[in-house]
N, C-alpha and C. Protein backbone atom coordinates (compact mmCIF):
# COMPACT_ATOMS: atom_id res chain seq x y z
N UNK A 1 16.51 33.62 6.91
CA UNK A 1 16.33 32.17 7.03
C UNK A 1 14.91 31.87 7.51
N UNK A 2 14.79 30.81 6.97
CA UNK A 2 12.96 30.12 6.99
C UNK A 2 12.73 29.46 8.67
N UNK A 3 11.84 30.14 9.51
CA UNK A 3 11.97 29.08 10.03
C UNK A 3 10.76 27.72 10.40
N UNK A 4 11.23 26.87 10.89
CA UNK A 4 9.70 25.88 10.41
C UNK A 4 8.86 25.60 12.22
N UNK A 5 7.82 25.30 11.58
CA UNK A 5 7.16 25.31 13.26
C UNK A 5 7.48 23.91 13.21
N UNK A 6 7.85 23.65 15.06
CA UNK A 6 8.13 22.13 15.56
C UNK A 6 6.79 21.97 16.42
N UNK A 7 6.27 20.78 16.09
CA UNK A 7 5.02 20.59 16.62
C UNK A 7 5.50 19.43 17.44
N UNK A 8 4.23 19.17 18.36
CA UNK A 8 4.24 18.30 19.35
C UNK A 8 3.14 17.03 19.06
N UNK A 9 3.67 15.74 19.61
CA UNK A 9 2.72 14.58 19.22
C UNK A 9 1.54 14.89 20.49
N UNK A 10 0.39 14.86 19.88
CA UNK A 10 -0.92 14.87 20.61
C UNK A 10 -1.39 16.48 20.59
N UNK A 11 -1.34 17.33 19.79
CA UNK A 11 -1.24 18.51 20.24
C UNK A 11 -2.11 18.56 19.10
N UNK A 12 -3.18 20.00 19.27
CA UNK A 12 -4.66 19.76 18.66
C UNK A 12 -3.65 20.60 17.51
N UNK A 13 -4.25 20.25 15.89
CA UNK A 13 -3.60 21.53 14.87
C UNK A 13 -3.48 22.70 14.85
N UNK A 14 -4.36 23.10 15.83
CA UNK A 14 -5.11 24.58 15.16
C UNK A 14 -4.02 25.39 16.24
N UNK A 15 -2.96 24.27 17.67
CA UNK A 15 -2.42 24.53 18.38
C UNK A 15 -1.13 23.54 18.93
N UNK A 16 -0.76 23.79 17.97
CA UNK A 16 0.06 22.31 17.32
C UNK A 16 1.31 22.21 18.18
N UNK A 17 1.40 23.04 19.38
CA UNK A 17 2.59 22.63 20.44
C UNK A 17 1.95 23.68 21.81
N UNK A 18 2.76 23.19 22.68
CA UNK A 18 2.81 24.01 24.41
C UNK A 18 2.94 25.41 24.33
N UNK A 19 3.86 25.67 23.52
CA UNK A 19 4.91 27.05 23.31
C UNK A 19 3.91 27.59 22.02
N UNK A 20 3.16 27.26 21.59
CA UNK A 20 2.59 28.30 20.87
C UNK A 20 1.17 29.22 20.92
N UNK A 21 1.07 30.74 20.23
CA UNK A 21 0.56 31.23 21.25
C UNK A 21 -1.17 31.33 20.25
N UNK A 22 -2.35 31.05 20.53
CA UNK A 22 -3.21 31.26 19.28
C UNK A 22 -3.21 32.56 19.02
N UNK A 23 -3.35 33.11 17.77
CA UNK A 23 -3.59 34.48 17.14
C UNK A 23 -4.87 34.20 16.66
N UNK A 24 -5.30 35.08 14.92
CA UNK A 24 -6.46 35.09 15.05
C UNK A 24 -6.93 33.99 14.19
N UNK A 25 -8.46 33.31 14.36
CA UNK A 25 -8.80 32.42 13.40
C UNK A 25 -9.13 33.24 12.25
N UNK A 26 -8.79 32.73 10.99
CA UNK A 26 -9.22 33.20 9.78
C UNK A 26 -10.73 32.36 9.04
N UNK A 27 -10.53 31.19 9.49
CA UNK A 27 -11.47 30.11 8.95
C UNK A 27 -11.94 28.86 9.94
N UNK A 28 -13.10 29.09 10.03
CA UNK A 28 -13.59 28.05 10.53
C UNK A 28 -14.47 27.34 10.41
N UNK A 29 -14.87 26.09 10.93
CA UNK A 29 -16.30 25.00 10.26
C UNK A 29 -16.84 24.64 11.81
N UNK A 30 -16.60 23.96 12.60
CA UNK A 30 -16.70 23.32 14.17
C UNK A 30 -15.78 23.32 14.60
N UNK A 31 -14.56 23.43 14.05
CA UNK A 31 -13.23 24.19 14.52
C UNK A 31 -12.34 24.94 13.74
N UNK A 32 -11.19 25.25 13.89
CA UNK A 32 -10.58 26.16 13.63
C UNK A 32 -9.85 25.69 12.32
N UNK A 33 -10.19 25.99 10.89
CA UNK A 33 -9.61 25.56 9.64
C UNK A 33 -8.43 25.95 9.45
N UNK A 34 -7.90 27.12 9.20
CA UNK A 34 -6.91 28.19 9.23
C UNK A 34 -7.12 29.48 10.04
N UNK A 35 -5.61 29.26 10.23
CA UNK A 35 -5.39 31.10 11.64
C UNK A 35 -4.01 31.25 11.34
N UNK A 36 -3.82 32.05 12.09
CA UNK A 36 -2.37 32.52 12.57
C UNK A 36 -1.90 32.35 13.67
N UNK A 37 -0.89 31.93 14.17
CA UNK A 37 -0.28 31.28 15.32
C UNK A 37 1.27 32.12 15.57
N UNK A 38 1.65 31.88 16.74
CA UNK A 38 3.21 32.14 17.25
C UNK A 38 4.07 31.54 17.92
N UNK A 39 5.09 31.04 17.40
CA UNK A 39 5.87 29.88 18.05
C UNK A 39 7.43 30.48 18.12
N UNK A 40 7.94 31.37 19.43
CA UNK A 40 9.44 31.56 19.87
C UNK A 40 9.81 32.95 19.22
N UNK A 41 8.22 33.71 19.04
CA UNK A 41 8.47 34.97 18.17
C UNK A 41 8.14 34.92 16.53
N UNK A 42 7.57 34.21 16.28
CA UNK A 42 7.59 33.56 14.49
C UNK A 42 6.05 33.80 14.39
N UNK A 43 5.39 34.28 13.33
CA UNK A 43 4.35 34.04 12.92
C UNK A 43 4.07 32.78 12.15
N UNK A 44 3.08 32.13 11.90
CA UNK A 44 3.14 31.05 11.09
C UNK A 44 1.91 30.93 10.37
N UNK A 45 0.84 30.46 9.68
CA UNK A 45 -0.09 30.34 9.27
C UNK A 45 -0.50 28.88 9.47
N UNK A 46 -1.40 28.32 10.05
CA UNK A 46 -2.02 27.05 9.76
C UNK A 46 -2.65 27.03 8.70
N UNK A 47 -3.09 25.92 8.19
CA UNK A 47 -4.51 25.57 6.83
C UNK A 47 -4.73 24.15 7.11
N UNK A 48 -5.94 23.50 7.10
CA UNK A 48 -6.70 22.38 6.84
C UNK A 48 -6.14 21.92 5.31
N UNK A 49 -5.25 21.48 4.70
CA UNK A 49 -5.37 20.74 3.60
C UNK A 49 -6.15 19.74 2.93
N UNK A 50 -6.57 19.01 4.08
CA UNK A 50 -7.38 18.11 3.04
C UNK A 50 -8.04 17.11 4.56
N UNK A 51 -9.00 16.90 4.23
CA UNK A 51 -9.70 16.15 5.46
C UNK A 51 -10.67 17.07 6.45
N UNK A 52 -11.21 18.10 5.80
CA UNK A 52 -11.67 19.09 7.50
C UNK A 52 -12.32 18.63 7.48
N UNK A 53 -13.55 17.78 7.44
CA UNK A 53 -15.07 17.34 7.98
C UNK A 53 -14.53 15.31 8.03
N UNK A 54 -13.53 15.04 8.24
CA UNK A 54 -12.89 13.45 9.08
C UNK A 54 -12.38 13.83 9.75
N UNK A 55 -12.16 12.40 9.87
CA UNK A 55 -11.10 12.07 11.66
C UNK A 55 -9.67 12.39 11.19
N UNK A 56 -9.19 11.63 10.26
CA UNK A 56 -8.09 11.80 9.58
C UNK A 56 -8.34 13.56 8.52
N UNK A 57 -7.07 14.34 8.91
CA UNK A 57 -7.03 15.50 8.12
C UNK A 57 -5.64 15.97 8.68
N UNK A 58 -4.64 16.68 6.97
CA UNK A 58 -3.73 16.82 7.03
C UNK A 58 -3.61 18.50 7.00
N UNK A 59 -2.54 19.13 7.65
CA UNK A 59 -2.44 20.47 7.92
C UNK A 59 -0.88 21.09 7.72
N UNK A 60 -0.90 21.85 7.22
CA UNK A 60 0.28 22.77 6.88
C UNK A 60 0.93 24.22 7.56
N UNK A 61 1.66 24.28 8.05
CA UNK A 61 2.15 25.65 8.78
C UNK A 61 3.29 25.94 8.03
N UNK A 62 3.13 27.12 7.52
CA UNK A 62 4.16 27.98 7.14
C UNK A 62 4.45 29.25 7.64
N UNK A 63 5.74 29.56 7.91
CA UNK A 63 6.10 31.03 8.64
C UNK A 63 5.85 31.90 7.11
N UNK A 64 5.15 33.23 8.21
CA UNK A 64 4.99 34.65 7.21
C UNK A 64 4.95 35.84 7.77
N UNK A 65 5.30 36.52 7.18
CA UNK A 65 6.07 37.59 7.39
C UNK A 65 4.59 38.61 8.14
N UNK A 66 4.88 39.82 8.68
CA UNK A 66 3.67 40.46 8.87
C UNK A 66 2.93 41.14 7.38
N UNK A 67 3.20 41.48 6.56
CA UNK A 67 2.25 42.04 5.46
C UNK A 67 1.64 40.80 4.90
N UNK A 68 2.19 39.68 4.98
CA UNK A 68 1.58 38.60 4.51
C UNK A 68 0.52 37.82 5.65
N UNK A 69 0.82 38.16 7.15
CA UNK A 69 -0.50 38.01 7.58
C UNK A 69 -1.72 39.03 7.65
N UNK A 70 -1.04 40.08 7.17
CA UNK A 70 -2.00 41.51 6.89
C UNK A 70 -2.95 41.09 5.79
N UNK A 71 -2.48 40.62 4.82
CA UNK A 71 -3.31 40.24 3.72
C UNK A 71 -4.55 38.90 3.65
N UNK A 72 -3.66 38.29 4.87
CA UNK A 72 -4.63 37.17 4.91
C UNK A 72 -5.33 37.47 5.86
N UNK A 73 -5.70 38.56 6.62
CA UNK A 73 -5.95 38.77 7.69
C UNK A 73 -7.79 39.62 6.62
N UNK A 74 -7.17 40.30 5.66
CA UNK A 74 -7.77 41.44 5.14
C UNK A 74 -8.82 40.61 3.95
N UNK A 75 -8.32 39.44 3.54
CA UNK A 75 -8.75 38.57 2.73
C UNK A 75 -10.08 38.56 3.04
N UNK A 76 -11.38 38.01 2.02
CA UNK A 76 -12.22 37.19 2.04
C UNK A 76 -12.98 36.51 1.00
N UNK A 77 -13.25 35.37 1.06
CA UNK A 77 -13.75 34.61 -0.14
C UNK A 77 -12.78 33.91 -1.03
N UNK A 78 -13.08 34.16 -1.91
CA UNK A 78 -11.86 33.40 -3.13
C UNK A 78 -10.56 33.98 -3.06
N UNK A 79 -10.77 35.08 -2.55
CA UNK A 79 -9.74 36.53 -2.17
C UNK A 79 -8.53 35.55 -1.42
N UNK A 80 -9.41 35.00 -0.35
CA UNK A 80 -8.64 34.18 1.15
C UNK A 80 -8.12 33.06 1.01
N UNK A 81 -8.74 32.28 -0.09
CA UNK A 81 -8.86 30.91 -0.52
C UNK A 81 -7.53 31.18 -1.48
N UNK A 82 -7.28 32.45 -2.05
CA UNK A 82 -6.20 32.64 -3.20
C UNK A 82 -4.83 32.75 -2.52
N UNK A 83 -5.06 33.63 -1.24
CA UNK A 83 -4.05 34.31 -0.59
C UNK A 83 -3.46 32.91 0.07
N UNK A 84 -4.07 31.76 0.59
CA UNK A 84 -3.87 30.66 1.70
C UNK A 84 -2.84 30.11 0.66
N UNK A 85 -3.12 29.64 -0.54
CA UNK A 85 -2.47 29.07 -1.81
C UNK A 85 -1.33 30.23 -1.93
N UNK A 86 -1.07 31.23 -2.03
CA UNK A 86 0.03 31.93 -2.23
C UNK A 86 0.78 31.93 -1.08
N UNK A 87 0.41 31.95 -0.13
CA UNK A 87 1.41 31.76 1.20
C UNK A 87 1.77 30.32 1.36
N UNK A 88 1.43 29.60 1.00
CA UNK A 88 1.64 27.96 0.92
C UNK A 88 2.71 27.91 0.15
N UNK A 89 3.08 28.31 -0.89
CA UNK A 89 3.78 28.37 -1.99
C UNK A 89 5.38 28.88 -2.04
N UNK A 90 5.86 27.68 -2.57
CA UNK A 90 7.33 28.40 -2.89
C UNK A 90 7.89 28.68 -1.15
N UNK A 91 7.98 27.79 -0.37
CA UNK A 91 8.69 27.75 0.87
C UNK A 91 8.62 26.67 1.64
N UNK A 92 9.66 26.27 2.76
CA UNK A 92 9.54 25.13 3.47
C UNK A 92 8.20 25.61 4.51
N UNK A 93 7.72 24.24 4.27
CA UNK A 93 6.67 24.10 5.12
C UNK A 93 6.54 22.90 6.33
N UNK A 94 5.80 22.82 7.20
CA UNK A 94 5.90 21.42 8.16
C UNK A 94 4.14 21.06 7.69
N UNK A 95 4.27 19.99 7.20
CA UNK A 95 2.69 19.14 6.85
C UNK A 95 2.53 18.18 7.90
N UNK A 96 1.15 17.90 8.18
CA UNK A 96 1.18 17.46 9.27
C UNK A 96 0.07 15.89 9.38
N UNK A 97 -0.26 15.50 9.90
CA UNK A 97 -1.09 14.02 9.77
C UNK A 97 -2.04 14.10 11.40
N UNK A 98 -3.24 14.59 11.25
CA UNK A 98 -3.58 14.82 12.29
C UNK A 98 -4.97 13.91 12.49
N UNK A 99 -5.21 12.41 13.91
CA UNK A 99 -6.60 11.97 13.98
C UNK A 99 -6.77 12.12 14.99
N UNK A 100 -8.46 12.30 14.78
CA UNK A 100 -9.17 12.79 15.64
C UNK A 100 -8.81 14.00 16.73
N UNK A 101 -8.43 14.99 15.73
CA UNK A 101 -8.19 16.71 16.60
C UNK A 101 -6.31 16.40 16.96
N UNK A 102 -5.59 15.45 16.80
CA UNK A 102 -4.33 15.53 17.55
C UNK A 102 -3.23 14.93 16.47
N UNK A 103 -2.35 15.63 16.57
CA UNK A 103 -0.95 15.58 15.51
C UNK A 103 -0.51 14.21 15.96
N UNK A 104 -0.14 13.38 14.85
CA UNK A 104 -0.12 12.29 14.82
C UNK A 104 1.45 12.28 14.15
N UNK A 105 1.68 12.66 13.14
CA UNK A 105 3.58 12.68 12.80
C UNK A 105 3.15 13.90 11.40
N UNK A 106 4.61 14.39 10.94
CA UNK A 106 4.58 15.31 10.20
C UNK A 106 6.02 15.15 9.83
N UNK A 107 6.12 16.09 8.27
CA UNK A 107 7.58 15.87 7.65
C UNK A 107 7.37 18.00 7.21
N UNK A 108 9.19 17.92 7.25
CA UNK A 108 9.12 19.46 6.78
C UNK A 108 9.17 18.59 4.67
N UNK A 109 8.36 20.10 4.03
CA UNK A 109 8.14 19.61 2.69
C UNK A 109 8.30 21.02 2.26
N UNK A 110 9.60 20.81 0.92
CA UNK A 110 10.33 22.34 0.29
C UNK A 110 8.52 22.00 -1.08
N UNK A 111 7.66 23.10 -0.67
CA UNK A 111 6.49 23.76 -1.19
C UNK A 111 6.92 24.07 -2.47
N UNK A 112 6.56 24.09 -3.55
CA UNK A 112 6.14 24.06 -5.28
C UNK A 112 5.37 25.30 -5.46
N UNK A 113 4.54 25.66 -6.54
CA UNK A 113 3.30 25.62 -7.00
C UNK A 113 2.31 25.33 -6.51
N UNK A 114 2.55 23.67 -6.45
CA UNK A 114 1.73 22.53 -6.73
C UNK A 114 -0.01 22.97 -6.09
N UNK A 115 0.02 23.79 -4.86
CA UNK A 115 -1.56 23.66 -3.88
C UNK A 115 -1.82 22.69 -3.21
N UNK A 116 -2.58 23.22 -2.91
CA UNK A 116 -3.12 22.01 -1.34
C UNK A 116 -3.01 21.08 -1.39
N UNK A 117 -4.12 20.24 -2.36
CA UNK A 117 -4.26 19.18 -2.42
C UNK A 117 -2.90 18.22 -2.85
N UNK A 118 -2.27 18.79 -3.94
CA UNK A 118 -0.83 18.14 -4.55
C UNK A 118 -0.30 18.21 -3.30
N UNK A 119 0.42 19.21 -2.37
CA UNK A 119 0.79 18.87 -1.17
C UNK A 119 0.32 18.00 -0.22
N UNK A 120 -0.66 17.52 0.12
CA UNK A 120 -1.34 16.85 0.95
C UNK A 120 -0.99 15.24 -0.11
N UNK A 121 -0.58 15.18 -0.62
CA UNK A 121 -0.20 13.61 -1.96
C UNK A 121 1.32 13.44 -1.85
N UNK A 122 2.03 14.75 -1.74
CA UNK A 122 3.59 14.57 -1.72
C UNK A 122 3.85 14.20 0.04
N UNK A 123 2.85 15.05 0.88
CA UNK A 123 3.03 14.30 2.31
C UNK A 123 2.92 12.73 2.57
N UNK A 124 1.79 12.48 1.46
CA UNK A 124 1.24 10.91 2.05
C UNK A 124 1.95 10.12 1.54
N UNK A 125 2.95 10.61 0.14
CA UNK A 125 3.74 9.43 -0.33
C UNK A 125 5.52 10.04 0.62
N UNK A 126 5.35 10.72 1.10
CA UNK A 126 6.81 10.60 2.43
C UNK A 126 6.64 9.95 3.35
N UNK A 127 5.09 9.92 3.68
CA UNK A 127 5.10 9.14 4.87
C UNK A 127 4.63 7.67 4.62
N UNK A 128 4.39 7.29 2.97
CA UNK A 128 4.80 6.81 2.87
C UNK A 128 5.62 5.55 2.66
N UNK A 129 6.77 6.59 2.33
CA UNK A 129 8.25 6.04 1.86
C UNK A 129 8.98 6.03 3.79
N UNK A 130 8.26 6.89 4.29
CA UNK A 130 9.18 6.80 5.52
C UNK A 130 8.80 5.22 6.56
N UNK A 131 7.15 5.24 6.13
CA UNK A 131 6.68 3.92 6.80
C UNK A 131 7.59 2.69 6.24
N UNK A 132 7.63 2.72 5.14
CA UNK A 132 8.05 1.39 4.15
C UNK A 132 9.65 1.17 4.88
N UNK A 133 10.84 2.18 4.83
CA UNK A 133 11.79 1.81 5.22
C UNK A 133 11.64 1.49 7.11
N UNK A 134 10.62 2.56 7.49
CA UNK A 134 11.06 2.15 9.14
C UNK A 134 10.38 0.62 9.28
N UNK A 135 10.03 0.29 8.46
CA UNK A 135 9.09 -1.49 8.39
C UNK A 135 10.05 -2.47 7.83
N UNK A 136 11.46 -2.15 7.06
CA UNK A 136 12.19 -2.88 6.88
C UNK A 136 13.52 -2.48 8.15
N UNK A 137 13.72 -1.51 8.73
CA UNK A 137 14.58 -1.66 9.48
C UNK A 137 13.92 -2.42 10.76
N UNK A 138 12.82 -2.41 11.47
CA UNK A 138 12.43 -3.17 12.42
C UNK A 138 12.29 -5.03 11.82
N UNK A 139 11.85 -4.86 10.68
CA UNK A 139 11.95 -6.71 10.10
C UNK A 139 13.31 -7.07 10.07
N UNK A 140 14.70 -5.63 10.11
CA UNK A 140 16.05 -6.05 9.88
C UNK A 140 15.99 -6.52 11.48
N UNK A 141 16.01 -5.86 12.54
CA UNK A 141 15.96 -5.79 13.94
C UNK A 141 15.49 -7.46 14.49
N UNK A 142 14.44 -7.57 14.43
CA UNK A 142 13.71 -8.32 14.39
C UNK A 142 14.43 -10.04 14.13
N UNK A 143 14.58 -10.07 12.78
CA UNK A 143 15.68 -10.92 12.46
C UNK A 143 16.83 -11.23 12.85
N UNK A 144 17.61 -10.41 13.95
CA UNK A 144 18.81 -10.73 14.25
C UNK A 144 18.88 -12.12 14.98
N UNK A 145 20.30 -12.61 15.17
CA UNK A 145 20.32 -14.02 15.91
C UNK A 145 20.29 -13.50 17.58
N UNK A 146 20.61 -12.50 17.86
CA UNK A 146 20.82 -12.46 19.25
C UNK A 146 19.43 -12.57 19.64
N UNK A 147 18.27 -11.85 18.79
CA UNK A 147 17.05 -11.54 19.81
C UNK A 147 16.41 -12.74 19.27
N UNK A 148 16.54 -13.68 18.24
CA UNK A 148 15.94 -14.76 18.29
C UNK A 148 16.58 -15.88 19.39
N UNK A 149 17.81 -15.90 19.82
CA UNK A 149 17.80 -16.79 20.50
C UNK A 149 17.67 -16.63 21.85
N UNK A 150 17.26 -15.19 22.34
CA UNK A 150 16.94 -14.59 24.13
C UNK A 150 15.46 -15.25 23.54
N UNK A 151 14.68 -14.92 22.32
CA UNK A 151 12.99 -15.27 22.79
C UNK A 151 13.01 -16.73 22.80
N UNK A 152 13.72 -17.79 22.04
CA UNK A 152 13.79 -19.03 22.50
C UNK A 152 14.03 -19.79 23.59
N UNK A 153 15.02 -19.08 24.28
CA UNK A 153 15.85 -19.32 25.53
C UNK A 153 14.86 -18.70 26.65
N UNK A 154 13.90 -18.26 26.88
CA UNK A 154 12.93 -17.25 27.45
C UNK A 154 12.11 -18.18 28.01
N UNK A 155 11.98 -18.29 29.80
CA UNK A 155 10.57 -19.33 29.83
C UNK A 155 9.33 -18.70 29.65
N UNK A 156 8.31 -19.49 29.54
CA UNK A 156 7.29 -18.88 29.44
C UNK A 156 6.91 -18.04 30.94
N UNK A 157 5.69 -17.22 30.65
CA UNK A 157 5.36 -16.79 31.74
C UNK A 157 3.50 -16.46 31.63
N UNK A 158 3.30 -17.48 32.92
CA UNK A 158 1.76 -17.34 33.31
C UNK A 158 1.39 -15.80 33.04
N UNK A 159 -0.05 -15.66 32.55
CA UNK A 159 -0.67 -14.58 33.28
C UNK A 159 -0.92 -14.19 34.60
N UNK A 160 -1.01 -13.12 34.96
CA UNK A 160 -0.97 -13.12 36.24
C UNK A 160 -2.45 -13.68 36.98
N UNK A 161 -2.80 -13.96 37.95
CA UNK A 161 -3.95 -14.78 38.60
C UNK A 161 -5.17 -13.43 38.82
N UNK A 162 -6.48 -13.59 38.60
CA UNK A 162 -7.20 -12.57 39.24
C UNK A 162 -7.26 -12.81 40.94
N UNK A 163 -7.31 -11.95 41.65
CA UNK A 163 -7.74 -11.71 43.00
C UNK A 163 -9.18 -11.66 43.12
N UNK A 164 -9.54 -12.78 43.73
CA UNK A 164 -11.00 -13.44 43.62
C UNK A 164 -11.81 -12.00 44.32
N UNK A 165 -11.03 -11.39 45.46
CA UNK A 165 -11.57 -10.50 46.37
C UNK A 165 -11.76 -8.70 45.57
N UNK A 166 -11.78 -8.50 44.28
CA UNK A 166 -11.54 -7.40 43.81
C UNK A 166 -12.67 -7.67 42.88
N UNK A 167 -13.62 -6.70 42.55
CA UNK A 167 -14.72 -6.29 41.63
C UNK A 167 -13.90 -6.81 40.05
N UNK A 168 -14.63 -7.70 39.23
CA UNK A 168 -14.65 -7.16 38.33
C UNK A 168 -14.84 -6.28 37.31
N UNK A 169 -13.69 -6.20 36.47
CA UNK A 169 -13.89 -4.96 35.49
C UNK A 169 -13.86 -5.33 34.10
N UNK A 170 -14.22 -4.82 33.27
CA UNK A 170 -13.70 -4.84 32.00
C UNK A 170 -12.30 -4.70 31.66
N UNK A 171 -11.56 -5.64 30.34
CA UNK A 171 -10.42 -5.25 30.53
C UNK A 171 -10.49 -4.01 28.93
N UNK A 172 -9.35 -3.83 28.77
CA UNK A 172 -9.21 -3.29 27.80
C UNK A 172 -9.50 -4.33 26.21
N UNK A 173 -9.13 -5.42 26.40
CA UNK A 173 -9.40 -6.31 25.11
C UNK A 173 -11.05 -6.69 25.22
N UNK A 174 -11.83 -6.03 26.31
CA UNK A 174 -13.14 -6.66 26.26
C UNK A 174 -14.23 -5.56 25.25
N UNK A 175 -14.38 -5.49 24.07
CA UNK A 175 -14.77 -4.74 23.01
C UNK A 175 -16.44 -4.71 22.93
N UNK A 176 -17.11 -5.32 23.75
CA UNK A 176 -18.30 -5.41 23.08
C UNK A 176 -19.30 -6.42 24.38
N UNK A 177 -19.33 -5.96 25.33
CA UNK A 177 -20.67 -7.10 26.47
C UNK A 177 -21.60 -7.89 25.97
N UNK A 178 -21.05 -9.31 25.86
CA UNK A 178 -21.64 -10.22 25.23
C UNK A 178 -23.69 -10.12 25.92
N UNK A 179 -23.61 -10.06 26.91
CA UNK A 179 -25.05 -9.84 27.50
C UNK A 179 -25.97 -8.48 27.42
N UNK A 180 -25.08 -7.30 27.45
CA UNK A 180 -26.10 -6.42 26.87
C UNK A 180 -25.42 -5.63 24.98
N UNK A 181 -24.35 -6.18 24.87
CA UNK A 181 -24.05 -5.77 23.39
C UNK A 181 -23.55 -3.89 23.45
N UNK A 182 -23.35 -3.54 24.56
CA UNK A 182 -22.79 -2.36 24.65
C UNK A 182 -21.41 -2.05 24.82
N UNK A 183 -20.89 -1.03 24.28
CA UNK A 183 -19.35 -0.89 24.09
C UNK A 183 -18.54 -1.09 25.54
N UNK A 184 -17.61 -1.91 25.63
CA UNK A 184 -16.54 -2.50 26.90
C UNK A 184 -15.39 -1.50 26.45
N UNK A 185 -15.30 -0.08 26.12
CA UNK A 185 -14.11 0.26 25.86
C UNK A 185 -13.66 1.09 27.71
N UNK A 186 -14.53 1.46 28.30
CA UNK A 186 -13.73 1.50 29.44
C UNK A 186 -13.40 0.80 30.32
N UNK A 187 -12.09 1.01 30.32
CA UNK A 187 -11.19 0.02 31.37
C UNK A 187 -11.95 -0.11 32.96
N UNK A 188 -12.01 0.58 33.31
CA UNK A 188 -12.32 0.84 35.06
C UNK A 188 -14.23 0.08 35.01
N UNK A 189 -15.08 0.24 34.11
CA UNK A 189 -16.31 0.45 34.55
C UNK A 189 -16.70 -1.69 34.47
N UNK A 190 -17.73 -1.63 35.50
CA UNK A 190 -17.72 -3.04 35.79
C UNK A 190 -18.40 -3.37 34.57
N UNK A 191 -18.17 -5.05 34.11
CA UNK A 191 -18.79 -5.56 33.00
C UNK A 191 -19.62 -6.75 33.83
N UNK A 192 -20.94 -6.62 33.41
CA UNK A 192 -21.81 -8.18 33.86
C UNK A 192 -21.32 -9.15 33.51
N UNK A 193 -20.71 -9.06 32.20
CA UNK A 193 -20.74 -10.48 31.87
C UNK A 193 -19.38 -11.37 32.22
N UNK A 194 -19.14 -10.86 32.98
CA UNK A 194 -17.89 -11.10 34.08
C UNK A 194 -17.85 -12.16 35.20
């Protein structure tokens, strides 16, 4: 039996949960493209599918056996590039949706032929088909009579007051310091134009 790696939300690809252990990199650019990994005793293979030089880039782990990380291990060139495509192939895999370095959601996907790229197209139309329905069950939610008539029935409520005696800060919605035009994305650091 196959088994599939369970990854964790926020977890970099190349180390795609707590419990897993790094093995060796096979490929790399400024980080780690494809390696070999271990998750509960399992070997697995990572690969960069599609996106390695963006923010947005999708990634694939499939469990393999040891002669099959022997080979990819032994690989190089078109050799490696052939072997990544043959281990991809013809098995369940977990594809993954990863921005800026951190796993963002992923679906397990029963692997074809097809290659990278076709995989990285059958992920984006699951996710999707998975966006589209979880967007009609929250518009179903949404619509009910009970929660429309608690937000009607609901008084309003003030913002809360600043405390004249506390430094101003930037808040989080403050994007841009109208007086020197520099980024307001941290919360804590004081803003002049305050």
């Amino acid at each position: 039996m196959t088994s599939l790696l369970v990854p964790q939300h926020g977890a970099r690809p190349w180390l795609p949960a707590d419990n897993v252990t790094a093995g060796e990199i096979l490929n790399a650019y400024n980080f780690p493209l494809s390696g070999l990994i271990e998750q509960d005793g399992v070997t697995f293979l990572y690969a960069c599918l599609l996106g390695e030089l963006e923010s947005q880039n999708i990634w694939a782990y499939a469990q393999v056996s040891r002669q099959e990380a022997e080979r990819l291990q032994s690989a190089v060139d078109d050799e490696f590039a052939a072997a990544v495509d043959r281990t991809l192939a013809n098995r369940m895999l977990v594809v993954a949706l990863a921005s800026d370095y951190e796993l963002v959601d992923w679906l397990a996907i029963d692997a074809g032929v097809e290659g990278p790229l076709a995989l990285a197209k059958r992920f984006l139309d699951g996710m999707r088909r998975r966006l589209k329905s979880m967007q009609k069950d929250v518009d179903d939610l949404s619509s009910q009579r009970e929660l429309a008539n608690c937000l009607s029935a609901a008084p309003a409520v003030a913002p809360p007051k600043r405390n004249p005696s506390l430094p101003r800060t930037r808040s989080a919605r403050c994007r841009f310091c109208p007086l020197t035009g520099q980024s307001a994305v941290l919360h804590e650091m004081r803003c002049p134009c305050r």
